[in-house]
PDB file of N, CA and C in Angstrom:
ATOM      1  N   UNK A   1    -181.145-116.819  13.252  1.00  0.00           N
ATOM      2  CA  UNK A   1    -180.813-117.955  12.417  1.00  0.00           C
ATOM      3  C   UNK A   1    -182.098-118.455  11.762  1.00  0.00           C
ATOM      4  N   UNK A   2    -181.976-118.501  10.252  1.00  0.00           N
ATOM      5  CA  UNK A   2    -183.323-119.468   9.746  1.00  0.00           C
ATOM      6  C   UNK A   2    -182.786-120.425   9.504  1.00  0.00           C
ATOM      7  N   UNK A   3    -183.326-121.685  10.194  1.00  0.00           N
ATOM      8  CA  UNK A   3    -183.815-122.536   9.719  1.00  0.00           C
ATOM      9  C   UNK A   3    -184.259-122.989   9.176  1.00  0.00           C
ATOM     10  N   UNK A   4    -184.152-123.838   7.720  1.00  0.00           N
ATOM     11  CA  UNK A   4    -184.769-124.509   7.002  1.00  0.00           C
ATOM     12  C   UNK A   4    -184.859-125.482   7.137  1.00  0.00           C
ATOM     13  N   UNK A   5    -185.839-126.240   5.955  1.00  0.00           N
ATOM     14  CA  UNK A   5    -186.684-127.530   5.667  1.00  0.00           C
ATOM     15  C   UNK A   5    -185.415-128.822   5.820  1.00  0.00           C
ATOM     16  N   UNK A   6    -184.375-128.457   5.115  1.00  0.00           N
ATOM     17  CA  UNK A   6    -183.157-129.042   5.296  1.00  0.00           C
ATOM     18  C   UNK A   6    -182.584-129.611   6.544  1.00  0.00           C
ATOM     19  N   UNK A   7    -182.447-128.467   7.108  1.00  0.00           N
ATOM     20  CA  UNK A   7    -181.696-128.597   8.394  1.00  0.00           C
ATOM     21  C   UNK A   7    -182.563-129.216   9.459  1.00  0.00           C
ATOM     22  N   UNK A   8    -184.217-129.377   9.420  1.00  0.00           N
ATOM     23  CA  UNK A   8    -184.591-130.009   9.533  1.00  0.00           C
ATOM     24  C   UNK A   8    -184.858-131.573   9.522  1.00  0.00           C
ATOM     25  N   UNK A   9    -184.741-131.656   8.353  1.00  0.00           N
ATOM     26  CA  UNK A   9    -184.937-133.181   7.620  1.00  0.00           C
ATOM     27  C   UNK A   9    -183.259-133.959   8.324  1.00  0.00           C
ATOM     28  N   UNK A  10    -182.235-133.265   8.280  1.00  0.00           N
ATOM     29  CA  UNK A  10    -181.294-133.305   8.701  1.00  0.00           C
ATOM     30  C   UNK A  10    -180.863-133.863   9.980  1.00  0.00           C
ATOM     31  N   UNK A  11    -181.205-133.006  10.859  1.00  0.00           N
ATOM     32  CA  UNK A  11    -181.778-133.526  12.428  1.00  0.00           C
ATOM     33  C   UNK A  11    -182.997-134.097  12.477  1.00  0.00           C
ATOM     34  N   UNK A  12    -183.814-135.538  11.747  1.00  0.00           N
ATOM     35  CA  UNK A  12    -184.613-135.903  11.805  1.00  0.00           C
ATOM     36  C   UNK A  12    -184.268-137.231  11.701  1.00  0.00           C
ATOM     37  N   UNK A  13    -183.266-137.135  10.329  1.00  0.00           N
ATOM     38  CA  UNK A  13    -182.775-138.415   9.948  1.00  0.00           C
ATOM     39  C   UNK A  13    -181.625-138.555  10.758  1.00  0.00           C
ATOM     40  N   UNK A  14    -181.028-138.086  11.585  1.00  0.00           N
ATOM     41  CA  UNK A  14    -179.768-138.217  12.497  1.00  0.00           C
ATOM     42  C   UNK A  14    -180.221-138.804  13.880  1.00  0.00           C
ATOM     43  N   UNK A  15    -181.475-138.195  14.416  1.00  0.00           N
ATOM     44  CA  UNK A  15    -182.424-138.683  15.380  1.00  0.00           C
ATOM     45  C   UNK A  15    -182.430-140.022  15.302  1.00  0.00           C
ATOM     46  N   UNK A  16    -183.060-140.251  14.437  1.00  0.00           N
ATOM     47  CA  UNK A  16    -183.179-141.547  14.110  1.00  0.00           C
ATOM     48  C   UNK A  16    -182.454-143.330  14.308  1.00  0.00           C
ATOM     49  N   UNK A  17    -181.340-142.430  14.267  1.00  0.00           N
ATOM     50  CA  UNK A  17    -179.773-142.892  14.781  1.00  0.00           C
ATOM     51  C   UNK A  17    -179.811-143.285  16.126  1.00  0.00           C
ATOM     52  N   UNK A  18    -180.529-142.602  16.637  1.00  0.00           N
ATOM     53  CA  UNK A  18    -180.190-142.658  18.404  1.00  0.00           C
ATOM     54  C   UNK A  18    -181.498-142.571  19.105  1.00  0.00           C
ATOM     55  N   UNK A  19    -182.466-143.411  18.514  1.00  0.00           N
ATOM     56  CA  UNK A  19    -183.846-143.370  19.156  1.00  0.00           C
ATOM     57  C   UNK A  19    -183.620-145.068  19.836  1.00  0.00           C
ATOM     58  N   UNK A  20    -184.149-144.960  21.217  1.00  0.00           N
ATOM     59  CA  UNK A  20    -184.262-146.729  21.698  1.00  0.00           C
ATOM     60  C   UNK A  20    -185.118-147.406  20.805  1.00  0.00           C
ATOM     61  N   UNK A  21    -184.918-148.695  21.026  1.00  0.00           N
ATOM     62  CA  UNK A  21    -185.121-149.420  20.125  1.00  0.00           C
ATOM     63  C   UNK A  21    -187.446-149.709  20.284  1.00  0.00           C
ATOM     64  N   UNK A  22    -187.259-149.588  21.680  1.00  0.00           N
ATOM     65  CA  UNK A  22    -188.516-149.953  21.793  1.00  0.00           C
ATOM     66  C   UNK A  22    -189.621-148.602  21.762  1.00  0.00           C
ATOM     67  N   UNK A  23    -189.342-147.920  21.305  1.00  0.00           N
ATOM     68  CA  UNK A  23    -190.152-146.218  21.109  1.00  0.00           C
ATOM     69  C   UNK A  23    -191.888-146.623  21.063  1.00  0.00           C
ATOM     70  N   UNK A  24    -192.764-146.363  21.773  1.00  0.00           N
ATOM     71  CA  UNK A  24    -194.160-146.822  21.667  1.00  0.00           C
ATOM     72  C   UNK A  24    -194.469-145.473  20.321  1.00  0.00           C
ATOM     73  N   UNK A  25    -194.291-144.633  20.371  1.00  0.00           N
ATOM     74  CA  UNK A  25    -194.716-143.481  19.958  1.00  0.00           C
ATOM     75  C   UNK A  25    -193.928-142.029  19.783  1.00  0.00           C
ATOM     76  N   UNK A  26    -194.683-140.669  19.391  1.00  0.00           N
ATOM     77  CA  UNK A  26    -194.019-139.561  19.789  1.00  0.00           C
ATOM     78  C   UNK A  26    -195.284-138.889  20.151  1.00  0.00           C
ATOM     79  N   UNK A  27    -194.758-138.207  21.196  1.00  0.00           N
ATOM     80  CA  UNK A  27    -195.294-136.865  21.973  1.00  0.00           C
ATOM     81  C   UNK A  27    -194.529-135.417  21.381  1.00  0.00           C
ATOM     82  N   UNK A  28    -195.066-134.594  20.422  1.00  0.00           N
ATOM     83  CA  UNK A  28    -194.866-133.601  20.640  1.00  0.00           C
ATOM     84  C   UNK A  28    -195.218-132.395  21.647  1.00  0.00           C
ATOM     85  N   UNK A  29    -194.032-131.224  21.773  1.00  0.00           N
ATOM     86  CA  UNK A  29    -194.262-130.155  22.746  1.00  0.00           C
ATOM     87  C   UNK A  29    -195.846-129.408  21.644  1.00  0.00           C
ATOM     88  N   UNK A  30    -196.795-129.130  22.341  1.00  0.00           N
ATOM     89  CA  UNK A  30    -197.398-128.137  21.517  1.00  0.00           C
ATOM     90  C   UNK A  30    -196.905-126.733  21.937  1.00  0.00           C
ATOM     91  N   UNK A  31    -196.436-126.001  20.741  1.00  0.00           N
ATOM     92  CA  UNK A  31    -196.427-125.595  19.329  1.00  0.00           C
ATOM     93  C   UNK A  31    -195.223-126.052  18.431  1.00  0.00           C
ATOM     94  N   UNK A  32    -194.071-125.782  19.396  1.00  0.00           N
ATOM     95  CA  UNK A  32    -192.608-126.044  18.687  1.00  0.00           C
ATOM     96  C   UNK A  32    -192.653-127.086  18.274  1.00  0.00           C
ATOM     97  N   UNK A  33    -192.943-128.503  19.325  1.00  0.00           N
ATOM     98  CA  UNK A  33    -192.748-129.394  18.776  1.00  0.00           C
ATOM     99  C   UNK A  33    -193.729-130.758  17.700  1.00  0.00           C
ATOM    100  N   UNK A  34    -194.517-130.137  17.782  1.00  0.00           N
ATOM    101  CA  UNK A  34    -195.636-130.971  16.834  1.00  0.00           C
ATOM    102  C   UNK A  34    -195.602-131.279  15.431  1.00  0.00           C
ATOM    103  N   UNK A  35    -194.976-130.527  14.885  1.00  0.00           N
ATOM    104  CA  UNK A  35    -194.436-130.380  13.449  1.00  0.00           C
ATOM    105  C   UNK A  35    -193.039-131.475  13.001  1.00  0.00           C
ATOM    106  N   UNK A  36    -192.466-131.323  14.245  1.00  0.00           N
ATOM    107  CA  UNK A  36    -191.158-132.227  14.305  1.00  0.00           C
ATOM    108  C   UNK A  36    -191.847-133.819  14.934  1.00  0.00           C
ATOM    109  N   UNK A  37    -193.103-134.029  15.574  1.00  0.00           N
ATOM    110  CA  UNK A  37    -193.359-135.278  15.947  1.00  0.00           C
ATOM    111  C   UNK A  37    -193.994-135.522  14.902  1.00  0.00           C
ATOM    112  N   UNK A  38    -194.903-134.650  14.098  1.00  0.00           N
ATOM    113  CA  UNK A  38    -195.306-135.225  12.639  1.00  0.00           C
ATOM    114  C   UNK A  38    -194.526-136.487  11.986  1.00  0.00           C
ATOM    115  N   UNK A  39    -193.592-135.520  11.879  1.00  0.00           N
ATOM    116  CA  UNK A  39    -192.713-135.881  10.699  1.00  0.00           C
ATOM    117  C   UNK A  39    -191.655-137.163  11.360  1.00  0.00           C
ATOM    118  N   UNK A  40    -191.498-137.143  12.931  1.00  0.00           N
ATOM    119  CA  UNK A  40    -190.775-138.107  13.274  1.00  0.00           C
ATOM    120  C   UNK A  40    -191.871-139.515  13.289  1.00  0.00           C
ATOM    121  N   UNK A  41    -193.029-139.129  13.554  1.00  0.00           N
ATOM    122  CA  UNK A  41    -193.826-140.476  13.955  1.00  0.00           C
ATOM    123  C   UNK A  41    -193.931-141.032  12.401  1.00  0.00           C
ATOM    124  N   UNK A  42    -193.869-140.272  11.422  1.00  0.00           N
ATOM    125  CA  UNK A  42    -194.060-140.656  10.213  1.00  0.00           C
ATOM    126  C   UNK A  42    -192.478-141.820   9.647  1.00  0.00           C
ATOM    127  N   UNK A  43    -191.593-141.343   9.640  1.00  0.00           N
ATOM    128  CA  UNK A  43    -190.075-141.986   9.945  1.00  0.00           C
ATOM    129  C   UNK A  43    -189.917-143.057  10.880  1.00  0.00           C
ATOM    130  N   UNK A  44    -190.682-143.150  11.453  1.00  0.00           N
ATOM    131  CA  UNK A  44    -190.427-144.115  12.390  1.00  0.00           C
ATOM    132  C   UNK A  44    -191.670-145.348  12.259  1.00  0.00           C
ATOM    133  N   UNK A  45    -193.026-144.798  11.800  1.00  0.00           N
ATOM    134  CA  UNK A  45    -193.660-145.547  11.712  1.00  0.00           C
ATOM    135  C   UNK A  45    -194.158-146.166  12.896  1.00  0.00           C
ATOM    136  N   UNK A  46    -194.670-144.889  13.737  1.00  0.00           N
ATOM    137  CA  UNK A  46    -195.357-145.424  15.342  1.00  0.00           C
ATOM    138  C   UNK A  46    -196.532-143.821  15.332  1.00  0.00           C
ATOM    139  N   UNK A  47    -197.220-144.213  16.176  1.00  0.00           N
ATOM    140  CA  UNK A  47    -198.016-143.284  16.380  1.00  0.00           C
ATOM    141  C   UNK A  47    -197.634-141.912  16.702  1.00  0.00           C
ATOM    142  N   UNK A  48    -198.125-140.822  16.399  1.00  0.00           N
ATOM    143  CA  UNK A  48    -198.463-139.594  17.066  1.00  0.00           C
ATOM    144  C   UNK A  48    -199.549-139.620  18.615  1.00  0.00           C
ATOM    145  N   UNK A  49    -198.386-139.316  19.329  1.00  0.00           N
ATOM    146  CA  UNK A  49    -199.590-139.516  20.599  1.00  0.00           C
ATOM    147  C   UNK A  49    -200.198-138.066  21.249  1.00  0.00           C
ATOM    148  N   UNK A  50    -201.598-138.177  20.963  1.00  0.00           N
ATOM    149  CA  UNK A  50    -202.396-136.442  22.214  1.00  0.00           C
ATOM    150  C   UNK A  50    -201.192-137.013  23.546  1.00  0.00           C
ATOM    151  N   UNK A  51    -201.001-137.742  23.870  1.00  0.00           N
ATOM    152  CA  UNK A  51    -199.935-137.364  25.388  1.00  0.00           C
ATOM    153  C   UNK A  51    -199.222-138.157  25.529  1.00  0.00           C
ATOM    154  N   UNK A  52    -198.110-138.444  26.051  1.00  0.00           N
ATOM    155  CA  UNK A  52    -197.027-139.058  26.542  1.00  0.00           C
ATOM    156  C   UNK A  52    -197.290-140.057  27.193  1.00  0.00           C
ATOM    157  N   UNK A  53    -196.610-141.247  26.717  1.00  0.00           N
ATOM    158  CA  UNK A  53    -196.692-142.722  27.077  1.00  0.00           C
ATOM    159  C   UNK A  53    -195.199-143.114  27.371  1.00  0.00           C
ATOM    160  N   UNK A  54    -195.549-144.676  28.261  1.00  0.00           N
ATOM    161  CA  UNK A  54    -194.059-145.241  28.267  1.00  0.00           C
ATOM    162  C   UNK A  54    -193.483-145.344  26.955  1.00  0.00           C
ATOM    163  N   UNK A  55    -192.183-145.503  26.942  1.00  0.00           N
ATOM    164  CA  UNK A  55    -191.735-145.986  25.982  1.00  0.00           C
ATOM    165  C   UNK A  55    -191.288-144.905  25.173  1.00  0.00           C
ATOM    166  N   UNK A  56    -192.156-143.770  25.189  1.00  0.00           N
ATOM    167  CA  UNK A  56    -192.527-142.965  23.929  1.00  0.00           C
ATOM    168  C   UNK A  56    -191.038-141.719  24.010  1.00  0.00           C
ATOM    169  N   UNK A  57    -191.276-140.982  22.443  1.00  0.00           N
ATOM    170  CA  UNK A  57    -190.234-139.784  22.478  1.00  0.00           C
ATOM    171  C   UNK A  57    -191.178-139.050  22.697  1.00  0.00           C
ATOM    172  N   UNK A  58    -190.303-137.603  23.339  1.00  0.00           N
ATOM    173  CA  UNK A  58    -191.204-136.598  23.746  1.00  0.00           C
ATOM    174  C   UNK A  58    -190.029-135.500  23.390  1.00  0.00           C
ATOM    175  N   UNK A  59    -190.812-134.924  21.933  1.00  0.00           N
ATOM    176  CA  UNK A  59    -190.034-134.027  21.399  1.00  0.00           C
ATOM    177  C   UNK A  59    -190.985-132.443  21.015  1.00  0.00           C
ATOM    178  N   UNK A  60    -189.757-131.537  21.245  1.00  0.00           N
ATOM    179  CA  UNK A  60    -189.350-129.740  21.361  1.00  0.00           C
ATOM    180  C   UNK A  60    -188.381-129.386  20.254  1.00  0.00           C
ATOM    181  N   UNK A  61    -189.271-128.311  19.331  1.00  0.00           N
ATOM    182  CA  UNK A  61    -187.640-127.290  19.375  1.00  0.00           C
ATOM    183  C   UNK A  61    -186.813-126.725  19.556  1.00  0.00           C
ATOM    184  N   UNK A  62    -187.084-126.696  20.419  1.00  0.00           N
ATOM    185  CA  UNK A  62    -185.848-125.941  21.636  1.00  0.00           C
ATOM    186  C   UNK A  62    -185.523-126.619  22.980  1.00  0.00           C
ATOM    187  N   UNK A  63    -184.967-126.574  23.623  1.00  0.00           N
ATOM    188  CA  UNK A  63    -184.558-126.409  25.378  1.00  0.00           C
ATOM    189  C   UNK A  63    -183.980-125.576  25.273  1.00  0.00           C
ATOM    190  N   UNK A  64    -184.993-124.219  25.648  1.00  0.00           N
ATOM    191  CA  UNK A  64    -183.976-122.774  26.084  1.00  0.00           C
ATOM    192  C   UNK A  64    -183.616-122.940  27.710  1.00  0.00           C
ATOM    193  N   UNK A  65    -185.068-122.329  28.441  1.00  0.00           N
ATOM    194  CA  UNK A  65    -184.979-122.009  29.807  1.00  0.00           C
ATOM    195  C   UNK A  65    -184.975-123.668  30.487  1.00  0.00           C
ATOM    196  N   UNK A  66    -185.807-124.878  29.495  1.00  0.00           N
ATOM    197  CA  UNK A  66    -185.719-126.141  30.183  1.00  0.00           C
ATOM    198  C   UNK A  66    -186.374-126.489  31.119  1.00  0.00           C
ATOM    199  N   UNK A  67    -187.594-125.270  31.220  1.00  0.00           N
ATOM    200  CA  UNK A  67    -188.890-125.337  31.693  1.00  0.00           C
ATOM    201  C   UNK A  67    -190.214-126.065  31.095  1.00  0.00           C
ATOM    202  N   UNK A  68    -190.188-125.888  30.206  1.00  0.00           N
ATOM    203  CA  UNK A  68    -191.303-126.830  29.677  1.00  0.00           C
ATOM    204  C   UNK A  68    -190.925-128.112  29.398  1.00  0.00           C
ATOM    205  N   UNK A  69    -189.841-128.750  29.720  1.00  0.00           N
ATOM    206  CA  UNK A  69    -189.234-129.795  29.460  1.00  0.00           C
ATOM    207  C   UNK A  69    -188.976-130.613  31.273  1.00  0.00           C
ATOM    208  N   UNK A  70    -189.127-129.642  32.277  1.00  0.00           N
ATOM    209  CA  UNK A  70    -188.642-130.166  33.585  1.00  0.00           C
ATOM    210  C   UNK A  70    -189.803-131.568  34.064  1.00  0.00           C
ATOM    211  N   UNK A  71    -190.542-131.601  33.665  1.00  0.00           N
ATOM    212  CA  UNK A  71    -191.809-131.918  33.856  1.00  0.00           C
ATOM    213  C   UNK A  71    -191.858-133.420  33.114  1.00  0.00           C
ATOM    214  N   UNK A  72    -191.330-133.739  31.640  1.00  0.00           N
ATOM    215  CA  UNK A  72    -191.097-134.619  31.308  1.00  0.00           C
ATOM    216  C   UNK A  72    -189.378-135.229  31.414  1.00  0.00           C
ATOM    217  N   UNK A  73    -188.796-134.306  32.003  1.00  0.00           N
ATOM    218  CA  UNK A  73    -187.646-134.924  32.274  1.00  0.00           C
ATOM    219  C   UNK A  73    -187.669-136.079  33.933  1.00  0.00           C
ATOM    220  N   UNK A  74    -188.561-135.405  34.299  1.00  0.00           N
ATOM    221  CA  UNK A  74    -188.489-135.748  35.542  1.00  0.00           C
ATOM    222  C   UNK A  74    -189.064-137.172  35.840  1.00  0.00           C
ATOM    223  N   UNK A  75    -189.790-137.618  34.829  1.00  0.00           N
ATOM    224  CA  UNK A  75    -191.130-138.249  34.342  1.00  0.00           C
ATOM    225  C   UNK A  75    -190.200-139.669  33.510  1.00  0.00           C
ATOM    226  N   UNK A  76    -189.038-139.393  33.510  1.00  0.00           N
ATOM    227  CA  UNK A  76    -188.054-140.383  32.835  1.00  0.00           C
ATOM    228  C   UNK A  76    -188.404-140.708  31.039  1.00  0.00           C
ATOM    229  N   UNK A  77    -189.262-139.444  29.791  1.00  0.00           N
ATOM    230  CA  UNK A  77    -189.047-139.910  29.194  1.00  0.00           C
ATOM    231  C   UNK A  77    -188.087-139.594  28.087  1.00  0.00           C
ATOM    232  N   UNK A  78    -188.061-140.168  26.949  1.00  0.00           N
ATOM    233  CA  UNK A  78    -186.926-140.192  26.302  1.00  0.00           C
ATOM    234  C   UNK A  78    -187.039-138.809  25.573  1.00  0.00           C
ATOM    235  N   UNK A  79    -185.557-137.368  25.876  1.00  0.00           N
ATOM    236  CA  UNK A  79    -186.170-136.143  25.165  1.00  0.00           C
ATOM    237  C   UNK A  79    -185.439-135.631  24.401  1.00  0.00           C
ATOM    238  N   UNK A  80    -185.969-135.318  22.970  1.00  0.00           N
ATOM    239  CA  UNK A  80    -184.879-134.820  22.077  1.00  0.00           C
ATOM    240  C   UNK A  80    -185.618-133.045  21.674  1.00  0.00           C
ATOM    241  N   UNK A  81    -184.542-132.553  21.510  1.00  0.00           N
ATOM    242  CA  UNK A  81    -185.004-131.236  20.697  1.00  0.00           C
ATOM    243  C   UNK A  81    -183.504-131.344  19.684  1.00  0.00           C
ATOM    244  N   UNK A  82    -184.391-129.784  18.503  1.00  0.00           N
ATOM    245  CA  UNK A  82    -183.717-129.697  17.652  1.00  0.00           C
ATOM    246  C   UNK A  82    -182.683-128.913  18.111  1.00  0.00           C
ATOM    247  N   UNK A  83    -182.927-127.819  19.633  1.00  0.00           N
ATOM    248  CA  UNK A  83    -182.158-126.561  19.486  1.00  0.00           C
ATOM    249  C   UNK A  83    -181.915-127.179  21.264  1.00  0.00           C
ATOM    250  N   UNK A  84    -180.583-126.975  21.898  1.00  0.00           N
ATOM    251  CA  UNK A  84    -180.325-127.028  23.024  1.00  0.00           C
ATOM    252  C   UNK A  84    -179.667-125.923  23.621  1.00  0.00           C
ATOM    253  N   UNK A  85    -180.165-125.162  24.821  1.00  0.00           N
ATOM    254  CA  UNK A  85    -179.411-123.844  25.137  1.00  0.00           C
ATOM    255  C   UNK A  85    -178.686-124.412  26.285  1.00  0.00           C
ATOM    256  N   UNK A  86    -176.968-124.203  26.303  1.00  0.00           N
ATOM    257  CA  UNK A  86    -176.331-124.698  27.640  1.00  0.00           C
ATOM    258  C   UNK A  86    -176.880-124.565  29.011  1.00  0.00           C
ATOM    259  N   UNK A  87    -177.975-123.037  28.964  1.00  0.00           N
ATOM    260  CA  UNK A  87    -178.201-122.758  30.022  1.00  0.00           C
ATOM    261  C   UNK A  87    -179.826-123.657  30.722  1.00  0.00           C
ATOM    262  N   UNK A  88    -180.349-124.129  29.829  1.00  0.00           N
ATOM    263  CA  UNK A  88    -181.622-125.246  29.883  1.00  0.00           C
ATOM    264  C   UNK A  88    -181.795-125.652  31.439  1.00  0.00           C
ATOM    265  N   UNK A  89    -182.598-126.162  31.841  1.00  0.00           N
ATOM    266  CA  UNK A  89    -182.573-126.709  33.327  1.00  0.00           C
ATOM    267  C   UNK A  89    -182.321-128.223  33.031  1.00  0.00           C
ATOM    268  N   UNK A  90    -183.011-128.917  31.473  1.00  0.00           N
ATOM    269  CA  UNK A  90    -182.879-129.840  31.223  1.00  0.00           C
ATOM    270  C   UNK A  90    -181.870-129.870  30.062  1.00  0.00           C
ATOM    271  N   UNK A  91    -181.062-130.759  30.314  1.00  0.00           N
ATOM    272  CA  UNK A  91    -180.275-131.539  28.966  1.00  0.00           C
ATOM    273  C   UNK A  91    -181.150-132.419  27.951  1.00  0.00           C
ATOM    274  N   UNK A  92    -181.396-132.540  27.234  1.00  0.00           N
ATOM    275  CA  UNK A  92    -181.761-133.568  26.094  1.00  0.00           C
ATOM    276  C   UNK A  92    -181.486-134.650  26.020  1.00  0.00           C
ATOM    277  N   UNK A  93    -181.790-135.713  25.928  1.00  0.00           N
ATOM    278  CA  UNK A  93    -181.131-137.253  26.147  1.00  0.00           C
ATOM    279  C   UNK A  93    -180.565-136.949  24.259  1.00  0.00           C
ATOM    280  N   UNK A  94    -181.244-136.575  23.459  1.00  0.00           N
ATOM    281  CA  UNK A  94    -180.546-136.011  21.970  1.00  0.00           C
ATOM    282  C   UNK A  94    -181.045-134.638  21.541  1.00  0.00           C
ATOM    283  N   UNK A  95    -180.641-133.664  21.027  1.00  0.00           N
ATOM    284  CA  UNK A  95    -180.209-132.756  20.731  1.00  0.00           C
ATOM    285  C   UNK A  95    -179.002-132.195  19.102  1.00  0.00           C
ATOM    286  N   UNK A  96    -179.398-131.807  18.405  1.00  0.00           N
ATOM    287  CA  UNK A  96    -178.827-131.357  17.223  1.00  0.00           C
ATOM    288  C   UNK A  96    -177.580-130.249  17.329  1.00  0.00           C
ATOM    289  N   UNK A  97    -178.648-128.746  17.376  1.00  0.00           N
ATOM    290  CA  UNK A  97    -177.555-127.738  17.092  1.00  0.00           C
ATOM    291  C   UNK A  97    -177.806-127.330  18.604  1.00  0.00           C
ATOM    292  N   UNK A  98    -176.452-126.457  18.967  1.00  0.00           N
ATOM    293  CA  UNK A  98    -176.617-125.768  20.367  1.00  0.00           C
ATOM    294  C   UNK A  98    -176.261-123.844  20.107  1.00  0.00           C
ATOM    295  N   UNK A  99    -178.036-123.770  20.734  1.00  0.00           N
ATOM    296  CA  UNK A  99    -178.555-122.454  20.464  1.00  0.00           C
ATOM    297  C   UNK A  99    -177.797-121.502  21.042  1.00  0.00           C
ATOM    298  N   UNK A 100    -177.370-120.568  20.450  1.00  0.00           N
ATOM    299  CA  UNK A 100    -176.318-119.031  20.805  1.00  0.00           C
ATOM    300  C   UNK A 100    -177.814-118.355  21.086  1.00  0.00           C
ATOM    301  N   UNK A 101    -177.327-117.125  21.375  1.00  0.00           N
ATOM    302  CA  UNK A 101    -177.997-116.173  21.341  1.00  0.00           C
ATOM    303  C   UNK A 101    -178.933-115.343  20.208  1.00  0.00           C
ATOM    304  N   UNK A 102    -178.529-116.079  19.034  1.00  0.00           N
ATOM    305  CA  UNK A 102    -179.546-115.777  17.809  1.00  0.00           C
ATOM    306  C   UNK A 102    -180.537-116.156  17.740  1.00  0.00           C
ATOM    307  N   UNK A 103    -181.584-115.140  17.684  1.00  0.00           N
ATOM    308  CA  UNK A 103    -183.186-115.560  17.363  1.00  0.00           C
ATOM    309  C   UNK A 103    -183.240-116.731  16.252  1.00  0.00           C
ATOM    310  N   UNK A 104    -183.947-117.405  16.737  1.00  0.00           N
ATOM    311  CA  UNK A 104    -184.444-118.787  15.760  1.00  0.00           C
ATOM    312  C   UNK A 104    -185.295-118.335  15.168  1.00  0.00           C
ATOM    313  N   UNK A 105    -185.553-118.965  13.451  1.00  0.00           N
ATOM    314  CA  UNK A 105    -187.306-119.170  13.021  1.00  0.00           C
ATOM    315  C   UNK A 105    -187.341-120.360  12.468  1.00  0.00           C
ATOM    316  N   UNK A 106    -188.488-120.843  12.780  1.00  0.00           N
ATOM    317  CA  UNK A 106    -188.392-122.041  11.881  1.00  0.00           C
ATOM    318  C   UNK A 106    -188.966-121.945  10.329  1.00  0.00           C
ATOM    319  N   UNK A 107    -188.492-122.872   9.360  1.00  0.00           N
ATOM    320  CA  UNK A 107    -189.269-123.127   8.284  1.00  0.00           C
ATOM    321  C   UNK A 107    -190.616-122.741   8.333  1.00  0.00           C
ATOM    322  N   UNK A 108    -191.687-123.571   9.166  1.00  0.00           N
ATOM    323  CA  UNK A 108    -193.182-122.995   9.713  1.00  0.00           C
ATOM    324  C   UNK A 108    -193.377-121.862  10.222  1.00  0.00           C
ATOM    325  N   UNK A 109    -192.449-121.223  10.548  1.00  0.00           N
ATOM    326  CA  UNK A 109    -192.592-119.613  11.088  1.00  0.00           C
ATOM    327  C   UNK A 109    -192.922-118.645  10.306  1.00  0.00           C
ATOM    328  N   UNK A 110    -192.224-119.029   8.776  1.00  0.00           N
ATOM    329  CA  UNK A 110    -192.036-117.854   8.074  1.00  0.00           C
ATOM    330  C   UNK A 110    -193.537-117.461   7.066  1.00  0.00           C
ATOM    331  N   UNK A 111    -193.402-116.290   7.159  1.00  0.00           N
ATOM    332  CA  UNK A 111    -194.959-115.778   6.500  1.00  0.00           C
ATOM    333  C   UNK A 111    -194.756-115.358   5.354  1.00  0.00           C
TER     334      UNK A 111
END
């Protein structure tokens, strides 16, 4: 599946919808998710944080395996990705599309 800039912007502005009210910040995952905290801290008008604070979102493009996510789930903070795999260890507190078995790329992927 490619992903575009669209479908992006898409699940950005829908996010948005369902972020708590008191958000200190965003934490992106580095690599997947840094591109998407860009652009969310920018929308929201709160910082980009080097690490995870109270309050804060802590966003991924994915939850495949829900391993790199166990760690801040556990940690109580607020977690969205763009892509959620049923089989994840973690659920997403928000979440967009739910990932099949088709290779993803993102917009930034492509060469």
């Amino acid at each position: 599946m490619n992903v575009l800039w669209e479908d992006v912007n898409d699940y950005i502005t829908d996010l948005i919808k369902h972020v708590p009210e008191n958000v200190t910040g965003v934490y992106g995952i580095p690599r997947g998710g840094l591109i998407l905290a860009v652009i969310l801290s920018h929308k929201l008008d709160v910082p980009l944080l080097q690490a995870p604070c109270k309050n804060c979102i802590v966003i991924d493009d994915i939850a495949d395996t829900g391993t790199t996510l166990q760690h801040y789930a556990q940690s109580g903070y607020y977690i969205t990705t763009m892509f959620y795999y049923r089989y994840s260890k973690v659920v997403p507190d928000y979440w967009y599309f739910e990932k099949t078995k088709e290779w993803i790329t993102y917009p930034w992927e492509n060469k």
